[in-house]
C-alpha atoms as a PDB file:
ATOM      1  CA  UNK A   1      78.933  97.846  74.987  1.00  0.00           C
ATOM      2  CA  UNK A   2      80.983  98.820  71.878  1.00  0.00           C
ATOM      3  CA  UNK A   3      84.200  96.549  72.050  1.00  0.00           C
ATOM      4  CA  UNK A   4      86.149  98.648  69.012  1.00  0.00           C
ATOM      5  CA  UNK A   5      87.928 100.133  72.068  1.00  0.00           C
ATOM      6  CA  UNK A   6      89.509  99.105  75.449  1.00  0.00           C
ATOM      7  CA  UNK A   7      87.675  98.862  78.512  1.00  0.00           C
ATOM      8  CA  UNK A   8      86.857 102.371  80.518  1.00  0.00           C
ATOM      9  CA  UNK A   9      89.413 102.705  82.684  1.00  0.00           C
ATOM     10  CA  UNK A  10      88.426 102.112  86.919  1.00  0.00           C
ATOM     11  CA  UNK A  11      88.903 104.909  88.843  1.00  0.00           C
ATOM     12  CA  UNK A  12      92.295 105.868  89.434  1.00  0.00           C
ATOM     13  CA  UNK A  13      93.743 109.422  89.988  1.00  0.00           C
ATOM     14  CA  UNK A  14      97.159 110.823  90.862  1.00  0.00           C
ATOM     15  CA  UNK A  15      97.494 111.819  94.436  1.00  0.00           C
ATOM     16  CA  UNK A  16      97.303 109.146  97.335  1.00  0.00           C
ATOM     17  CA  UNK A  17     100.676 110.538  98.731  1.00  0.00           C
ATOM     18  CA  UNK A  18      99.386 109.414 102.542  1.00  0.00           C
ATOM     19  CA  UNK A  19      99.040 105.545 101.140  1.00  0.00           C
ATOM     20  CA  UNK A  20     102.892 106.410  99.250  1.00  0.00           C
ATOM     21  CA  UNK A  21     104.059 107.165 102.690  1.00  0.00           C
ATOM     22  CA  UNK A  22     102.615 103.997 104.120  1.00  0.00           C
ATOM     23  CA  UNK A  23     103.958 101.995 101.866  1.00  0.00           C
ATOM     24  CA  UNK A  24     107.185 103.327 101.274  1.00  0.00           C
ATOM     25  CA  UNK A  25     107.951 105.403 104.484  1.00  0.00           C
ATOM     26  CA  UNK A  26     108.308 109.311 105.336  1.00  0.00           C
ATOM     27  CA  UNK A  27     105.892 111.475 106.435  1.00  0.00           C
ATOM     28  CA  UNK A  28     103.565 113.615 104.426  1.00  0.00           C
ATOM     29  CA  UNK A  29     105.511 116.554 103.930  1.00  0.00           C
ATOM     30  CA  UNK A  30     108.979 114.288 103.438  1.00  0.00           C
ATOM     31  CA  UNK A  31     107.196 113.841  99.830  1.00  0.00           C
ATOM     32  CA  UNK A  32     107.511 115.442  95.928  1.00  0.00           C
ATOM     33  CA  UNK A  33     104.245 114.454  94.554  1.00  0.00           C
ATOM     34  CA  UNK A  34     104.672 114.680  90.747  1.00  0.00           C
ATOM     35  CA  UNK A  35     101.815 112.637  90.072  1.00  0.00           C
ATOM     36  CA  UNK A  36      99.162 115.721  89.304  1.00  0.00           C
ATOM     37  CA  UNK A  37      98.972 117.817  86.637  1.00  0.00           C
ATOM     38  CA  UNK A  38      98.986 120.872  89.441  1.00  0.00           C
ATOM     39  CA  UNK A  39     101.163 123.981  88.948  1.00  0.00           C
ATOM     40  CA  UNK A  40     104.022 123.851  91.745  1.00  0.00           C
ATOM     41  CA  UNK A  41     103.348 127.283  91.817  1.00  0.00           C
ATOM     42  CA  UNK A  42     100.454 128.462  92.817  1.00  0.00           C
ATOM     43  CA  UNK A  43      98.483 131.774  92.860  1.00  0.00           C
ATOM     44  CA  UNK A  44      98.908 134.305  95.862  1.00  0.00           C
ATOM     45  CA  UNK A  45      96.329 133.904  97.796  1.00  0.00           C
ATOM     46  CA  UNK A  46      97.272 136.899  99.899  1.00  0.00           C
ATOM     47  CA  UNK A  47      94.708 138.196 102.833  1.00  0.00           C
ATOM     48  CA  UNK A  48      90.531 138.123 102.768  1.00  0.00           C
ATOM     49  CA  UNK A  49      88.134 139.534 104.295  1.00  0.00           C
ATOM     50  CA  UNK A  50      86.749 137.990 107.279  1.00  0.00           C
ATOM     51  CA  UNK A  51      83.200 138.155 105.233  1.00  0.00           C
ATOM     52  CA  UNK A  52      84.430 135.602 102.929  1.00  0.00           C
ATOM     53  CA  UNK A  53      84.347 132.459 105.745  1.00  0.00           C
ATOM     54  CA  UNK A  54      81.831 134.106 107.628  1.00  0.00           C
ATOM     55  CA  UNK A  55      78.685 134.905 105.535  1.00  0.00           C
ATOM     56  CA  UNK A  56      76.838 132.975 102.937  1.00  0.00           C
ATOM     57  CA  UNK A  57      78.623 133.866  99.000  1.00  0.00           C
ATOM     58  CA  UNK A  58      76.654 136.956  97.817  1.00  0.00           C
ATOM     59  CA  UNK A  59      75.179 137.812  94.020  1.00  0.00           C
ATOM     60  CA  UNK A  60      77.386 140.427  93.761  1.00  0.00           C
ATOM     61  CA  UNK A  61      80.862 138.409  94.331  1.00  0.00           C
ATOM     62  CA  UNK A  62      78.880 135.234  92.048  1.00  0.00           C
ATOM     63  CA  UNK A  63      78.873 137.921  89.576  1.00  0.00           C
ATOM     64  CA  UNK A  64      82.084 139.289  89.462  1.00  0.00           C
ATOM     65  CA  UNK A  65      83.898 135.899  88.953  1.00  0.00           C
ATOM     66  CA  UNK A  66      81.391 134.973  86.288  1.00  0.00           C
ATOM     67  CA  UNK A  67      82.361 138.419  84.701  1.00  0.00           C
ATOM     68  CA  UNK A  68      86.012 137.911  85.132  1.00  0.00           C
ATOM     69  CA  UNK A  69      85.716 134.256  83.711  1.00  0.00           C
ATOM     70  CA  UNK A  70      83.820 135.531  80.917  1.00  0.00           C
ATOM     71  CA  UNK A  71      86.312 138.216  79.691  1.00  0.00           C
ATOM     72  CA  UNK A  72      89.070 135.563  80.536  1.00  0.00           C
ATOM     73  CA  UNK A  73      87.983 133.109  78.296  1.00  0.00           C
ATOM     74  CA  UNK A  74      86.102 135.156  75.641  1.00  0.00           C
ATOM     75  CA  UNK A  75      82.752 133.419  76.383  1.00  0.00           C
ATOM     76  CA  UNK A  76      80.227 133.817  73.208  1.00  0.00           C
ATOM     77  CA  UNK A  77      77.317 135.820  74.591  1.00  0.00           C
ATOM     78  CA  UNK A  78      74.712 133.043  73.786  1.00  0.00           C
ATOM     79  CA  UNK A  79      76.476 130.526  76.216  1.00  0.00           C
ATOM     80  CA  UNK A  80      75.623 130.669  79.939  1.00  0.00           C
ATOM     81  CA  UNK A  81      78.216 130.258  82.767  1.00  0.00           C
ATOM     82  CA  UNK A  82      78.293 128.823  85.779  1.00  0.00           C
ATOM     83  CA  UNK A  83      80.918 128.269  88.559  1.00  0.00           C
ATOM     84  CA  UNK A  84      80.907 125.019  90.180  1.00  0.00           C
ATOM     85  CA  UNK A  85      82.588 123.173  93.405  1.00  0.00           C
ATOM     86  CA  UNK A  86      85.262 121.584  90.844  1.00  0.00           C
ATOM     87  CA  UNK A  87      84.883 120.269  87.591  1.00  0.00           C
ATOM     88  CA  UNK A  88      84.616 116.675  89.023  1.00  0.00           C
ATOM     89  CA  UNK A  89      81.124 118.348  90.902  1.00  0.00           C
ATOM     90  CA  UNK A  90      80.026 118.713  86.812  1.00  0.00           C
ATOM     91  CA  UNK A  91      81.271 115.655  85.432  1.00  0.00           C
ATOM     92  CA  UNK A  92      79.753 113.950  88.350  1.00  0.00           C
ATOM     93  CA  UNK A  93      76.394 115.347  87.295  1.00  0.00           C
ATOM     94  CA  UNK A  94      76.711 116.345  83.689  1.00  0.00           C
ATOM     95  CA  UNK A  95      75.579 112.564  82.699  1.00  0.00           C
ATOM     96  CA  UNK A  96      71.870 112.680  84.729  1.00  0.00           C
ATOM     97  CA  UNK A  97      71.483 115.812  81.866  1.00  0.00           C
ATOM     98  CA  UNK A  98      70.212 113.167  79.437  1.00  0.00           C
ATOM     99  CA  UNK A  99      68.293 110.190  79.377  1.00  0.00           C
ATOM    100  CA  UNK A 100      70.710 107.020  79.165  1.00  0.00           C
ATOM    101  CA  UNK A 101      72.054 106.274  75.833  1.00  0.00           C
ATOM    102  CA  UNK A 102      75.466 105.482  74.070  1.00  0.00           C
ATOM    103  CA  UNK A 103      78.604 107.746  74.454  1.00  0.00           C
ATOM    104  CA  UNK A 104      81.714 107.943  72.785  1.00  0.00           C
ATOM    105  CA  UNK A 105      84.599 108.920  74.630  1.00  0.00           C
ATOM    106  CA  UNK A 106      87.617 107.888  72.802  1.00  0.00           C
ATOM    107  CA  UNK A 107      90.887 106.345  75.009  1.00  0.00           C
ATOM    108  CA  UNK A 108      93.076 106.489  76.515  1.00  0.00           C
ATOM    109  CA  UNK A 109      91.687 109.793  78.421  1.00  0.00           C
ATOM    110  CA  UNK A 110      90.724 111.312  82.184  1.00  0.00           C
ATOM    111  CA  UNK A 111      88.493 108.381  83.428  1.00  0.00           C
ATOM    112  CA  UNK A 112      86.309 110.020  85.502  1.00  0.00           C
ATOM    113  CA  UNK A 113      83.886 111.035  82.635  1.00  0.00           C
ATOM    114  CA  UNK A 114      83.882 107.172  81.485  1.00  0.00           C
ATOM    115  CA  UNK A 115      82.539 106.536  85.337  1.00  0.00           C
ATOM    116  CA  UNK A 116      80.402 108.751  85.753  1.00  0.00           C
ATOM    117  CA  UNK A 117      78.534 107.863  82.264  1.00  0.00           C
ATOM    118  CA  UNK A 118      78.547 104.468  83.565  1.00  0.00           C
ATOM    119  CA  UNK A 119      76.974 104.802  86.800  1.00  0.00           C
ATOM    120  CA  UNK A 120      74.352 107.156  85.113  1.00  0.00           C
ATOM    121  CA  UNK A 121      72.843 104.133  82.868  1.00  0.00           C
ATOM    122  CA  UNK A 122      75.240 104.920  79.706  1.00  0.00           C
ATOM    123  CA  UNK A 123      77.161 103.082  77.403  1.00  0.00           C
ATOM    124  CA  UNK A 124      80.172 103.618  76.871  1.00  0.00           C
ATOM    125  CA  UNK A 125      82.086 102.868  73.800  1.00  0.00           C
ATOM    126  CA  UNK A 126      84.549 104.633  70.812  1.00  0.00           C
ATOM    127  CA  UNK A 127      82.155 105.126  68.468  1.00  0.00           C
ATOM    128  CA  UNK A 128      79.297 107.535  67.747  1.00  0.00           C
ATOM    129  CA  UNK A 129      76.203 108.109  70.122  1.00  0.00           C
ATOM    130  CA  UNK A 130      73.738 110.188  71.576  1.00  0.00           C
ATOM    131  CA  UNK A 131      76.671 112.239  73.626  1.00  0.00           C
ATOM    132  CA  UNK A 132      80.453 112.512  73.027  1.00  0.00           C
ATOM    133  CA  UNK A 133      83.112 113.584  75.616  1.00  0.00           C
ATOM    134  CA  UNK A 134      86.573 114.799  74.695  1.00  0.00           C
ATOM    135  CA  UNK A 135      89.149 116.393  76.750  1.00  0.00           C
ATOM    136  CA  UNK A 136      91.068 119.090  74.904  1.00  0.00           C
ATOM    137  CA  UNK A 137      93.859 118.565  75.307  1.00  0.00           C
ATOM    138  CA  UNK A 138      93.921 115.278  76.218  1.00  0.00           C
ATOM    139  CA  UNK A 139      94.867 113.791  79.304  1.00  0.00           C
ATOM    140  CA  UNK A 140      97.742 111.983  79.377  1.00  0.00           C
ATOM    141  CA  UNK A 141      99.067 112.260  76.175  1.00  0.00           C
ATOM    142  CA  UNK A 142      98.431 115.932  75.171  1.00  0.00           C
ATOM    143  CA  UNK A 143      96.290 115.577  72.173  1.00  0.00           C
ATOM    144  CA  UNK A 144      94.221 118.488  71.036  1.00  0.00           C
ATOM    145  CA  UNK A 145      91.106 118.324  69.008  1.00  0.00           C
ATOM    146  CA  UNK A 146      89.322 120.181  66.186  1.00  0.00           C
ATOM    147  CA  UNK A 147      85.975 121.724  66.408  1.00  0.00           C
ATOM    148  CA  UNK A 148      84.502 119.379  63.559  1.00  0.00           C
ATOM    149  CA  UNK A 149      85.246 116.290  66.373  1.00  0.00           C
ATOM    150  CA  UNK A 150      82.481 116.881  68.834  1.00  0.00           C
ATOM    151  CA  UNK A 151      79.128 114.966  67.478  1.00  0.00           C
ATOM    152  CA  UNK A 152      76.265 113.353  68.952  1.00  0.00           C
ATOM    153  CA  UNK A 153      73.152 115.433  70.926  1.00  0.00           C
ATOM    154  CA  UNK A 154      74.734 116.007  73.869  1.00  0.00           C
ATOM    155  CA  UNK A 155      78.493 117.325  73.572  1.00  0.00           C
ATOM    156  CA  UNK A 156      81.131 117.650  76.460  1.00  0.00           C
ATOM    157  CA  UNK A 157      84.698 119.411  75.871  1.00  0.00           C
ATOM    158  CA  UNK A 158      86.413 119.029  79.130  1.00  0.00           C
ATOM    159  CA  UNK A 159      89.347 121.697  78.750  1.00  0.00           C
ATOM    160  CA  UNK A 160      90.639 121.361  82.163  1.00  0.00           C
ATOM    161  CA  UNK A 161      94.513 121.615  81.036  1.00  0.00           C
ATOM    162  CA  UNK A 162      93.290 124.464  77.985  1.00  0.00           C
ATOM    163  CA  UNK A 163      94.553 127.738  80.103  1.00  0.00           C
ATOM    164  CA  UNK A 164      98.523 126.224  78.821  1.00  0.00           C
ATOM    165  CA  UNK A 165      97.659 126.475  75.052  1.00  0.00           C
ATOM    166  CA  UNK A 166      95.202 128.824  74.637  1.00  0.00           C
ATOM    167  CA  UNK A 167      95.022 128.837  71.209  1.00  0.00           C
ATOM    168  CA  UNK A 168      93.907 125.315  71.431  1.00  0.00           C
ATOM    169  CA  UNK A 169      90.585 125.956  73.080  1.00  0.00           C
ATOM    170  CA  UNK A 170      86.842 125.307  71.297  1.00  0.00           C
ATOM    171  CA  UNK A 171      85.278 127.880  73.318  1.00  0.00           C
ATOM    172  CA  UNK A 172      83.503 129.036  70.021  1.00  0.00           C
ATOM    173  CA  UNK A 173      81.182 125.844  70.228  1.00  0.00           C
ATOM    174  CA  UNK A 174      79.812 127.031  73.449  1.00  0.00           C
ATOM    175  CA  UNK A 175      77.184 128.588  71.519  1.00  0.00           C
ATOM    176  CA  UNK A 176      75.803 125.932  70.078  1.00  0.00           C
ATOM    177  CA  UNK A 177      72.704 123.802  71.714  1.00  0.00           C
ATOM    178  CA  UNK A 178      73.727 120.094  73.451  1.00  0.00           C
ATOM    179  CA  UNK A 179      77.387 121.733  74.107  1.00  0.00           C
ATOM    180  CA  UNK A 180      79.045 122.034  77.449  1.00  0.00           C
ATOM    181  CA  UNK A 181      82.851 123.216  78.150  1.00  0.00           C
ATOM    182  CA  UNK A 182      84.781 122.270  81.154  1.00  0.00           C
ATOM    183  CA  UNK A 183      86.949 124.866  82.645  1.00  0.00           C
ATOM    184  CA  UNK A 184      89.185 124.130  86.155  1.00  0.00           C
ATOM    185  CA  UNK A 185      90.647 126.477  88.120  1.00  0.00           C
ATOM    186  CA  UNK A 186      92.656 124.049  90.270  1.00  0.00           C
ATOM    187  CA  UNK A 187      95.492 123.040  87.408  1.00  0.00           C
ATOM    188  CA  UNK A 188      96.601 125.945  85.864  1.00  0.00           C
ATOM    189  CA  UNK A 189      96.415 128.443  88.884  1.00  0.00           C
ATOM    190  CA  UNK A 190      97.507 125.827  91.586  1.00  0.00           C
ATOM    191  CA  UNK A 191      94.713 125.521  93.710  1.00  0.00           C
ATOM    192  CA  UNK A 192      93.138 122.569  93.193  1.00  0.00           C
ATOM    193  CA  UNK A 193      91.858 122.313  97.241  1.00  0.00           C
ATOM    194  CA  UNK A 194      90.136 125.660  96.623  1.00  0.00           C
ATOM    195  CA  UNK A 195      87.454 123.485  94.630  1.00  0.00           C
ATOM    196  CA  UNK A 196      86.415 125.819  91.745  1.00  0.00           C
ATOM    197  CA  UNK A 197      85.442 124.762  88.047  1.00  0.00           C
ATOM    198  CA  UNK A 198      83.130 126.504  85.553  1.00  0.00           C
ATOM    199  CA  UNK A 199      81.021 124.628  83.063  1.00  0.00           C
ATOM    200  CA  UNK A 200      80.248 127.095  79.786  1.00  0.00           C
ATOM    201  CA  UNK A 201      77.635 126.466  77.101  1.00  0.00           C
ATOM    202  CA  UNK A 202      73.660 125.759  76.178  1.00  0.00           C
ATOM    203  CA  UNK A 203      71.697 127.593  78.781  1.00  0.00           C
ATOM    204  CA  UNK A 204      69.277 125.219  79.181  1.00  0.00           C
ATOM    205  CA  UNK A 205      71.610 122.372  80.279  1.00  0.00           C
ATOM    206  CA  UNK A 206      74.032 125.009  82.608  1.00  0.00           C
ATOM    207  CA  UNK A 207      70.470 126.027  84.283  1.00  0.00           C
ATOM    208  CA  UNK A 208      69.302 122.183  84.658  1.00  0.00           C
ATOM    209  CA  UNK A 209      73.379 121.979  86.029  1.00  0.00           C
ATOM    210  CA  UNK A 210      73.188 124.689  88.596  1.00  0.00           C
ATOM    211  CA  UNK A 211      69.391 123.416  89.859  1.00  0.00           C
ATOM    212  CA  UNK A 212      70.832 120.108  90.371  1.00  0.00           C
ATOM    213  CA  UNK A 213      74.147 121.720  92.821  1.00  0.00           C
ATOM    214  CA  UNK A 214      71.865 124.295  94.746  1.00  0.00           C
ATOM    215  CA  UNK A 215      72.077 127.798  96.354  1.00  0.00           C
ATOM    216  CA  UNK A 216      75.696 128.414  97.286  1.00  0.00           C
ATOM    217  CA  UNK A 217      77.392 126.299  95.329  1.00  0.00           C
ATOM    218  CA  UNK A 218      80.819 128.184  95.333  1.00  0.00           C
ATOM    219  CA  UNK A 219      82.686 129.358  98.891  1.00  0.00           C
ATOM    220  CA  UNK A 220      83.053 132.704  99.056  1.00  0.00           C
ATOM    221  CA  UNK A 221      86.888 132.555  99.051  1.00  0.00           C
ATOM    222  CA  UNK A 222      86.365 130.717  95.837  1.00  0.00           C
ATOM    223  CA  UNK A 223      84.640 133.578  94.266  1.00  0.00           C
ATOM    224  CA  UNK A 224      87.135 136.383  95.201  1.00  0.00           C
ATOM    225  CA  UNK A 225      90.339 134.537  94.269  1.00  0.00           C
ATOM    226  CA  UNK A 226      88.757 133.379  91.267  1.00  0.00           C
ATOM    227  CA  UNK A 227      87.524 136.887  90.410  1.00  0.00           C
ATOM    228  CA  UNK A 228      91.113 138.293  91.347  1.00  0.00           C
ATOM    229  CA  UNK A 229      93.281 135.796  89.486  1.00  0.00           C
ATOM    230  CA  UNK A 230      91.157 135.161  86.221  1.00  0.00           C
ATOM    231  CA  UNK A 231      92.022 139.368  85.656  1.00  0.00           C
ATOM    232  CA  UNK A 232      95.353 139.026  86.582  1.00  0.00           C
ATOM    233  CA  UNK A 233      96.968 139.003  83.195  1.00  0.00           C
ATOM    234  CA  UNK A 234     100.394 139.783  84.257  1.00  0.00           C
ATOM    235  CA  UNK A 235     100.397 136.521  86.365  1.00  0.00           C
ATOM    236  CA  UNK A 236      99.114 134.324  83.560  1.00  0.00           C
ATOM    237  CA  UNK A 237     101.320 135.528  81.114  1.00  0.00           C
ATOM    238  CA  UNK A 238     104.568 134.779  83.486  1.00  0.00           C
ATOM    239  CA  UNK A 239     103.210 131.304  84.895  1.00  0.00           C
ATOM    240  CA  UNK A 240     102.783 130.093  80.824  1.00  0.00           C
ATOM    241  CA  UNK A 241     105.902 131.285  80.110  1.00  0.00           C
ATOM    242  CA  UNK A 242     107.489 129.362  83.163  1.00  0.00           C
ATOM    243  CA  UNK A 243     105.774 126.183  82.512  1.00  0.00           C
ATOM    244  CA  UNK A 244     106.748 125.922  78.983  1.00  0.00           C
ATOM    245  CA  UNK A 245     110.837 126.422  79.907  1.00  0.00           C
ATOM    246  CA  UNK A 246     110.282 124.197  82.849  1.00  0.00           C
ATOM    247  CA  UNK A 247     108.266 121.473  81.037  1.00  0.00           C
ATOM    248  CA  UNK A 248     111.233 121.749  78.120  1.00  0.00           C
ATOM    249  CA  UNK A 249     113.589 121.125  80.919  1.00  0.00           C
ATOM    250  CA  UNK A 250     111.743 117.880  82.659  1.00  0.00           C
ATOM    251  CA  UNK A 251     111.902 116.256  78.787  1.00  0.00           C
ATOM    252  CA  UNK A 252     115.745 116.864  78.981  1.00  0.00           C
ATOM    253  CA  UNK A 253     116.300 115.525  82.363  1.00  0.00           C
ATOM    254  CA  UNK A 254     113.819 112.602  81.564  1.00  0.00           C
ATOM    255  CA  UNK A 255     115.491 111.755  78.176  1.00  0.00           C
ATOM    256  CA  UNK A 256     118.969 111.624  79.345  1.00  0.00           C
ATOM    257  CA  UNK A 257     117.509 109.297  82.220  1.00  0.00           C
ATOM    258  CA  UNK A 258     116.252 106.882  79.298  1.00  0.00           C
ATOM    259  CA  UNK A 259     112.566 107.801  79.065  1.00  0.00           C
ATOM    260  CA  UNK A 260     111.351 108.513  75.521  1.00  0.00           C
ATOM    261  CA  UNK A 261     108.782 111.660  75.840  1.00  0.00           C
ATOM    262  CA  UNK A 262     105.499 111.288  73.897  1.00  0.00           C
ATOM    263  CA  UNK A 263     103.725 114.879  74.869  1.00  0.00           C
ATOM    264  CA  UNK A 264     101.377 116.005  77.117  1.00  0.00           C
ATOM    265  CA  UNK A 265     101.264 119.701  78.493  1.00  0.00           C
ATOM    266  CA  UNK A 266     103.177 121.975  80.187  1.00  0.00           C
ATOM    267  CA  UNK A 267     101.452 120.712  82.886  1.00  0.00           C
ATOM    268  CA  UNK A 268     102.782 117.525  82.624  1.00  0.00           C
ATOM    269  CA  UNK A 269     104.485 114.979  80.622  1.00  0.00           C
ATOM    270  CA  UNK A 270     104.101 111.617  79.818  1.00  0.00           C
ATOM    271  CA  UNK A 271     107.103 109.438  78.767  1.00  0.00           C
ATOM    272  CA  UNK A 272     107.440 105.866  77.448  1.00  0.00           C
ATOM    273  CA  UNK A 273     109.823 103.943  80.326  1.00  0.00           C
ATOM    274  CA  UNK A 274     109.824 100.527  79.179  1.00  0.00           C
ATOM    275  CA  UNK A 275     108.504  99.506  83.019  1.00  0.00           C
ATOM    276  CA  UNK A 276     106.340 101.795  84.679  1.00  0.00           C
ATOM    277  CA  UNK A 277     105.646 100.154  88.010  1.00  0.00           C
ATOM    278  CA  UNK A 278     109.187  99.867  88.551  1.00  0.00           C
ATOM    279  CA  UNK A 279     109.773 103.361  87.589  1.00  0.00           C
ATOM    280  CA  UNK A 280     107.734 104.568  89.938  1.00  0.00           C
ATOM    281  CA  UNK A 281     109.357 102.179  92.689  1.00  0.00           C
ATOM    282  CA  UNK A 282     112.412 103.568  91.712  1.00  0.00           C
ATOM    283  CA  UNK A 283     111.484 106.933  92.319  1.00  0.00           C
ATOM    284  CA  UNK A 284     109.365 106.517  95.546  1.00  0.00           C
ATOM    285  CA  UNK A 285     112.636 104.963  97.355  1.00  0.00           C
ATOM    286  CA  UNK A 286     113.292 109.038  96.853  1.00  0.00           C
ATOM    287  CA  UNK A 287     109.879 110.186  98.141  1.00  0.00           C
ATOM    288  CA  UNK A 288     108.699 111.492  94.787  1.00  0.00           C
ATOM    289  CA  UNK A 289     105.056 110.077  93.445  1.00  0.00           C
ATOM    290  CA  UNK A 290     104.290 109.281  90.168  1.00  0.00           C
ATOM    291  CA  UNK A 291     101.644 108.446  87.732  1.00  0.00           C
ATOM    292  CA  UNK A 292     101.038 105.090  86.165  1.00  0.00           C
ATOM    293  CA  UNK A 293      97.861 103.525  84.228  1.00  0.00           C
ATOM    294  CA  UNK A 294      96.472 100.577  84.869  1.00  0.00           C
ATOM    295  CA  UNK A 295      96.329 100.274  80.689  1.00  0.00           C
ATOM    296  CA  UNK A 296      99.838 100.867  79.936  1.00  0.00           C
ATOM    297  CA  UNK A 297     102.640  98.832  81.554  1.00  0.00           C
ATOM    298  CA  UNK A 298     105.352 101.692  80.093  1.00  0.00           C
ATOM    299  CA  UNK A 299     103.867 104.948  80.219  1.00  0.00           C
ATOM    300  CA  UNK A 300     104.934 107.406  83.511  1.00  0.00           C
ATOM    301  CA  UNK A 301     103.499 111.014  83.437  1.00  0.00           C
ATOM    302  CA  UNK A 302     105.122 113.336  85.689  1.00  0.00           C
ATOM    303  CA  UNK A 303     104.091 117.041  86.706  1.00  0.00           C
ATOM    304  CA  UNK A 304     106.445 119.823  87.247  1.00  0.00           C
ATOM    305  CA  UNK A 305     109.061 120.189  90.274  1.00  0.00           C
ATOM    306  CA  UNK A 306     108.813 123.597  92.537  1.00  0.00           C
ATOM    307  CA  UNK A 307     111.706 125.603  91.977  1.00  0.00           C
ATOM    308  CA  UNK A 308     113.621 124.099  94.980  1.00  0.00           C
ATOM    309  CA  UNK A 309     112.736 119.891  94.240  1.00  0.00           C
ATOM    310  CA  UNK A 310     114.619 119.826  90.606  1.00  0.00           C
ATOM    311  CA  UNK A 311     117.960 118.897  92.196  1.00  0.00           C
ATOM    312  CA  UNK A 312     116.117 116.084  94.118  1.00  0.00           C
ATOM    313  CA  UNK A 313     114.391 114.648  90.945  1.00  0.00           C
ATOM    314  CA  UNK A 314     118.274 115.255  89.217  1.00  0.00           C
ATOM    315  CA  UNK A 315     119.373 112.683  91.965  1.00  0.00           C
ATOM    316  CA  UNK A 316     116.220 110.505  92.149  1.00  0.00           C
ATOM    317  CA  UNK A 317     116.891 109.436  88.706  1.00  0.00           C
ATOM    318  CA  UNK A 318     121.224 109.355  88.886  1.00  0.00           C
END
């Protein structure tokens, strides 16, 4: 184990709002949960057909989405696609691609790719090895990364929070053998329970990938409001614009509350508090959730408010 570097971090997510309750009272729907990176707004879902819950997911609406995704994100023609049940479904399996080794994944970061490496045989450590894994941009603190970063045989970009800065993404790599990018559909659009990732890059690892999940991978829901919202360009230019004025306006409210911002996305933010835990204590007395890091005793991230929940963050922290 390479000890240049903390510790992978345990398993620890945002969510959890039913043990919040338990622990600090109110019911379910009594809470804010600003502890995801999820937009408050999602996108319509609007009517399907009947077909969709009813019959197995057909080629035809497999290959529409894939279509749609790669126009979307300007896929290189020599990488494959594939959609998945989540990213997590990927990252879950991405690590059984390769025979054990060493990996670098560099912290602090999303520590479900340290686990998963870890309870596939690997190594995990800050320095160089067989496979690398970086999350562009980073996740909590909003770093991006350069395409000269990614080394080692097997490469993994996990650009889960990309659709906010497009111009940030290392799609171009996808073309290149041993490399594998991480799209989610849950984050950006808002519908993380719909359960829809895609995982771009050398064919020979995406085919190994979508052996490995089986026939019908992908609901058919999944596939048409994938398809539908990944062409809807009017909707994605509106919903960046909106988190980028409402993510200036959470660093205002935060700041004059005492917390010292140190990036993120427009997703969410991540703020120095001086004491986290009691932070988030202070805020759950208000039945808003929170994120905290078992590695940091001072940093709080916090995702956006709905249009209607600003005023009871305003008070939360008055």
């Amino acid at each position: 184990m390479d000890k240049q570097g903390p510790e992978p971090a345990k398993r620890d997510h945002g969510g959890g709002i039913d043990a919040a309750a338990r622990r600090f009272g109110g019911t379910r729907q009594s809470w804010l949960d600003l502890s995801t990176g999820i937009n408050p707004l999602p996108y319509p879902i609007n009517d399907l057909p009947i077909a969709d819950w009813t019959d197995l997911p057909d080629e035809n609406a497999r290959q529409r989405l894939e279509t749609a995704a790669r126009a979307f994100w300007n896929v290189p023609d020599e990488a494959a696609l594939l959609a998945v049940p989540g990213a997590s479904a990927a990252i879950a399996r991405i690590p059984m691609l390769a025979a054990p080794g060493h990996v670098r994944i560099p912290n602090p970061t999303y520590n479900e790719h340290a686990a998963s490496f870890t309870a596939a045989g690997w190594q995990v450590g800050v320095t160089s090895g067989q496979a690398c894994v970086l999350v562009n941009p980073n996740n909590p603190d909003g770093r991006h990364w350069q395409d000269t970063d990614p080394d080692g045989a097997l490469r993994i970009i996990d650009e889960s929070f990309c659709e906010v800065t497009p111009e940030a993404t290392l799609i171009n790599l996808a073309a290149h053998p041993g490399t594998l990018i991480l799209k989610s559909f849950g984050k950006f659009w808002g519908l993380a329970g719909l359960r829809l990732g895609f995982v771009i890059g050398d064919p020979a690892l995406v085919d190994r990938l979508s052996g490995m999940l089986g026939p019908w991978a992908v609901s058919g829901p999944a596939l048409r409001i994938g398809a539908r919202a990944l062409a809807d360009d009017a909707w994605t230019d509106e919903t960046r614009r909106r988190l980028r004025h409402d993510a200036t306006r959470l660093d205002r409210l935060m700041s004059d509350a005492g917390a010292a911002p140190l990036g993120g996305t427009s997703l969410f933010r991540l703020y120095d508090v001086g004491e986290a835990a009691r932070w988030q204590v202070r805020l759950a007395r208000h039945h808003i959730w929170s994120r905290i890091f078992p590695y940091s005793q001072s940093w709080l991230r916090l995702g956006l408010p709905a249009a209607g929940n600003w005023a009871r963050l305003e008070q939360a922290l008055t």
